[in-house]
C-alpha atoms as a PDB file:
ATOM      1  CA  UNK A   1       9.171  -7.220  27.043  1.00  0.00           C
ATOM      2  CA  UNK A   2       7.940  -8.716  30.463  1.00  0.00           C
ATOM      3  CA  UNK A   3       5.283 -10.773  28.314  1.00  0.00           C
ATOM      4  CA  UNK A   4       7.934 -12.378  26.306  1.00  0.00           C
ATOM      5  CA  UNK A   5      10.154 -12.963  28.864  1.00  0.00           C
ATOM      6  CA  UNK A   6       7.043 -14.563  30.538  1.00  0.00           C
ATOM      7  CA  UNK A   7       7.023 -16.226  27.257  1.00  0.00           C
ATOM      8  CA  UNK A   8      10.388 -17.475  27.027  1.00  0.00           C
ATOM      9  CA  UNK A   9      11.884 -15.442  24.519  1.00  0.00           C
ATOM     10  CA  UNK A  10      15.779 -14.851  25.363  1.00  0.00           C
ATOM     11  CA  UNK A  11      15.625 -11.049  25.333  1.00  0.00           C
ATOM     12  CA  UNK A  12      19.129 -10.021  26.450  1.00  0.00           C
ATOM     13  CA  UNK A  13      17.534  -6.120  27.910  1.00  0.00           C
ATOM     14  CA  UNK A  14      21.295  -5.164  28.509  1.00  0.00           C
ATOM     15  CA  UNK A  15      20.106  -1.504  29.017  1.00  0.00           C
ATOM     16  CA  UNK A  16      17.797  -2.590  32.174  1.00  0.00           C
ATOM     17  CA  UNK A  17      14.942  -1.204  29.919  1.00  0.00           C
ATOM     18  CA  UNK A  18      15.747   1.641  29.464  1.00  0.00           C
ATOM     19  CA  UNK A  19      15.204   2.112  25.720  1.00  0.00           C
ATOM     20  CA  UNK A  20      19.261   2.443  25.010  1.00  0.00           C
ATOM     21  CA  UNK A  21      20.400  -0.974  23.563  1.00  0.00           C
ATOM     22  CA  UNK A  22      18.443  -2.714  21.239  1.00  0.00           C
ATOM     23  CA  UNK A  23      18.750  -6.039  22.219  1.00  0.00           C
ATOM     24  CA  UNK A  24      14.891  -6.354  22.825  1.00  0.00           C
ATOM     25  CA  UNK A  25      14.211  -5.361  18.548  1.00  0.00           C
ATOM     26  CA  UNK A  26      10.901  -6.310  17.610  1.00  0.00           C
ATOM     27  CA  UNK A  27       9.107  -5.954  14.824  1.00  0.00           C
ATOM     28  CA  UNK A  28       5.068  -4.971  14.943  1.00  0.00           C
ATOM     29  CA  UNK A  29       2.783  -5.881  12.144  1.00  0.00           C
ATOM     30  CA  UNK A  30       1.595  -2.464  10.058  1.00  0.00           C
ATOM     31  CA  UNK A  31      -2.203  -3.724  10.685  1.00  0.00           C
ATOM     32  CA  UNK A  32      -0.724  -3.228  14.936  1.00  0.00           C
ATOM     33  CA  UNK A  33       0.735  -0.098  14.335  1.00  0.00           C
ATOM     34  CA  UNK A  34      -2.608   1.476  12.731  1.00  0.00           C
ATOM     35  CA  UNK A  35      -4.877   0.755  15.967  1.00  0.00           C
ATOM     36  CA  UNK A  36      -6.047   3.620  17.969  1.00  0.00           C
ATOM     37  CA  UNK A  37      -5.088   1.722  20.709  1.00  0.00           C
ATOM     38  CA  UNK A  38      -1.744   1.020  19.832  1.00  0.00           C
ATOM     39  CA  UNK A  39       0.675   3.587  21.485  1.00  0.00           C
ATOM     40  CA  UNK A  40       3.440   5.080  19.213  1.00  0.00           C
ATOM     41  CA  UNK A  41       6.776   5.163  20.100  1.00  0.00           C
ATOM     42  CA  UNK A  42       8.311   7.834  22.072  1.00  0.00           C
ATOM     43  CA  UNK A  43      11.895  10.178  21.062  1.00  0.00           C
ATOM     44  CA  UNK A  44      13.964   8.229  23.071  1.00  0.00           C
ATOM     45  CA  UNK A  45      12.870   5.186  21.892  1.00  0.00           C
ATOM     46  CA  UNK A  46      13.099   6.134  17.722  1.00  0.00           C
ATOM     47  CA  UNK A  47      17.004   7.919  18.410  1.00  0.00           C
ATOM     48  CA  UNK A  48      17.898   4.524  20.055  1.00  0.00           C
ATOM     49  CA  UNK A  49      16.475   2.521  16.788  1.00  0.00           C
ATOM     50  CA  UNK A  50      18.708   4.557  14.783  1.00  0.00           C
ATOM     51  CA  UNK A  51      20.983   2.733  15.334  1.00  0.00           C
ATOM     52  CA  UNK A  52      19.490  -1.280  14.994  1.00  0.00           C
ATOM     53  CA  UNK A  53      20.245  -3.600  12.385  1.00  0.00           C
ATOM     54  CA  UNK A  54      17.672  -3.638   9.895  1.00  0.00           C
ATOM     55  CA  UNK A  55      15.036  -1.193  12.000  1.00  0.00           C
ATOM     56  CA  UNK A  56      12.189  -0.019   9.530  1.00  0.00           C
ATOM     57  CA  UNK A  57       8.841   1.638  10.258  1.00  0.00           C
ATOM     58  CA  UNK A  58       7.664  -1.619  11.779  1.00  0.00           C
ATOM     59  CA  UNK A  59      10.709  -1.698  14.638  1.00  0.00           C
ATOM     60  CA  UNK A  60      10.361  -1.134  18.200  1.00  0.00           C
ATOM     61  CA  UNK A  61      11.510  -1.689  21.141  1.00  0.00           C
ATOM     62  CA  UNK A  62      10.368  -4.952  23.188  1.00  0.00           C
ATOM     63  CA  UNK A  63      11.337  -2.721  27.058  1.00  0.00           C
ATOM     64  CA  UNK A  64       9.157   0.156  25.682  1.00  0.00           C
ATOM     65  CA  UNK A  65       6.544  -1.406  23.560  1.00  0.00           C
ATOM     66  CA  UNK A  66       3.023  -2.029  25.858  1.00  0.00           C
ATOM     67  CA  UNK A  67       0.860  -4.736  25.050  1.00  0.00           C
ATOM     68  CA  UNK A  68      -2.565  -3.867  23.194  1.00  0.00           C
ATOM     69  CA  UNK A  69      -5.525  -5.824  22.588  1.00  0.00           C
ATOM     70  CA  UNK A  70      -4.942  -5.105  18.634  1.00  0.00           C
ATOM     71  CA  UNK A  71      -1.605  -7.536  19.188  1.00  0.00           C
ATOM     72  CA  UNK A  72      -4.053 -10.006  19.747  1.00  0.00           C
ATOM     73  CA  UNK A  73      -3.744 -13.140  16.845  1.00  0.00           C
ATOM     74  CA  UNK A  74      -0.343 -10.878  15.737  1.00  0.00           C
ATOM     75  CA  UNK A  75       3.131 -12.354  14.869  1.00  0.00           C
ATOM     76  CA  UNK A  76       5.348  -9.835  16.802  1.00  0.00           C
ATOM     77  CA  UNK A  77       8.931 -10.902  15.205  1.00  0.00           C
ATOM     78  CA  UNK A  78      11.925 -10.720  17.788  1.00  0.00           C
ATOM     79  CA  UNK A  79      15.352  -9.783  16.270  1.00  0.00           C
ATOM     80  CA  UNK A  80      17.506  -8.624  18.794  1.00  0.00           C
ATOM     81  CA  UNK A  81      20.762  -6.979  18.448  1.00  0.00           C
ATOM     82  CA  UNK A  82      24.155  -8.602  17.362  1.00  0.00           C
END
């Protein structure tokens, strides 16, 4: 999340980060996901994307989601929460 922020993307992070709002939704490319360096996503963050708008296997979290060298040349699609 810091990186886009960095970035300029309007991430609203009304949780502080803390993995309970959604309002950092992103969506990581499958080809992302399948890197051994690629860290999965922890309990708290999957219960909290039970409950985001259009979350598939591909959502995460922007606040809990740590930059890889496999993102590298990736589209990482930010959808926020409504």
């Amino acid at each position: 999340m810091t990186v886009g922020i960095t970035a300029g993307i309007p991430f609203e992070v009304a949780c502080g980060g803390n993995a309970e709002c959604c309002t950092c939704h992103v969506f990581i490319p499958e080809s992302v996901r399948n890197q051994p360096d690629y860290d999965q996503p922890e309990e708290k963050e999957r219960d909290a994307l039970d409950f985001a708008q259009g979350a598939t296997e591909n959502s995460r979290l922007a606040c809990q989601t740590k930059v890889c060298s496999s993102m590298e040349g990736s589209v990482i699609e930010f959808l926020g929460q409504d």
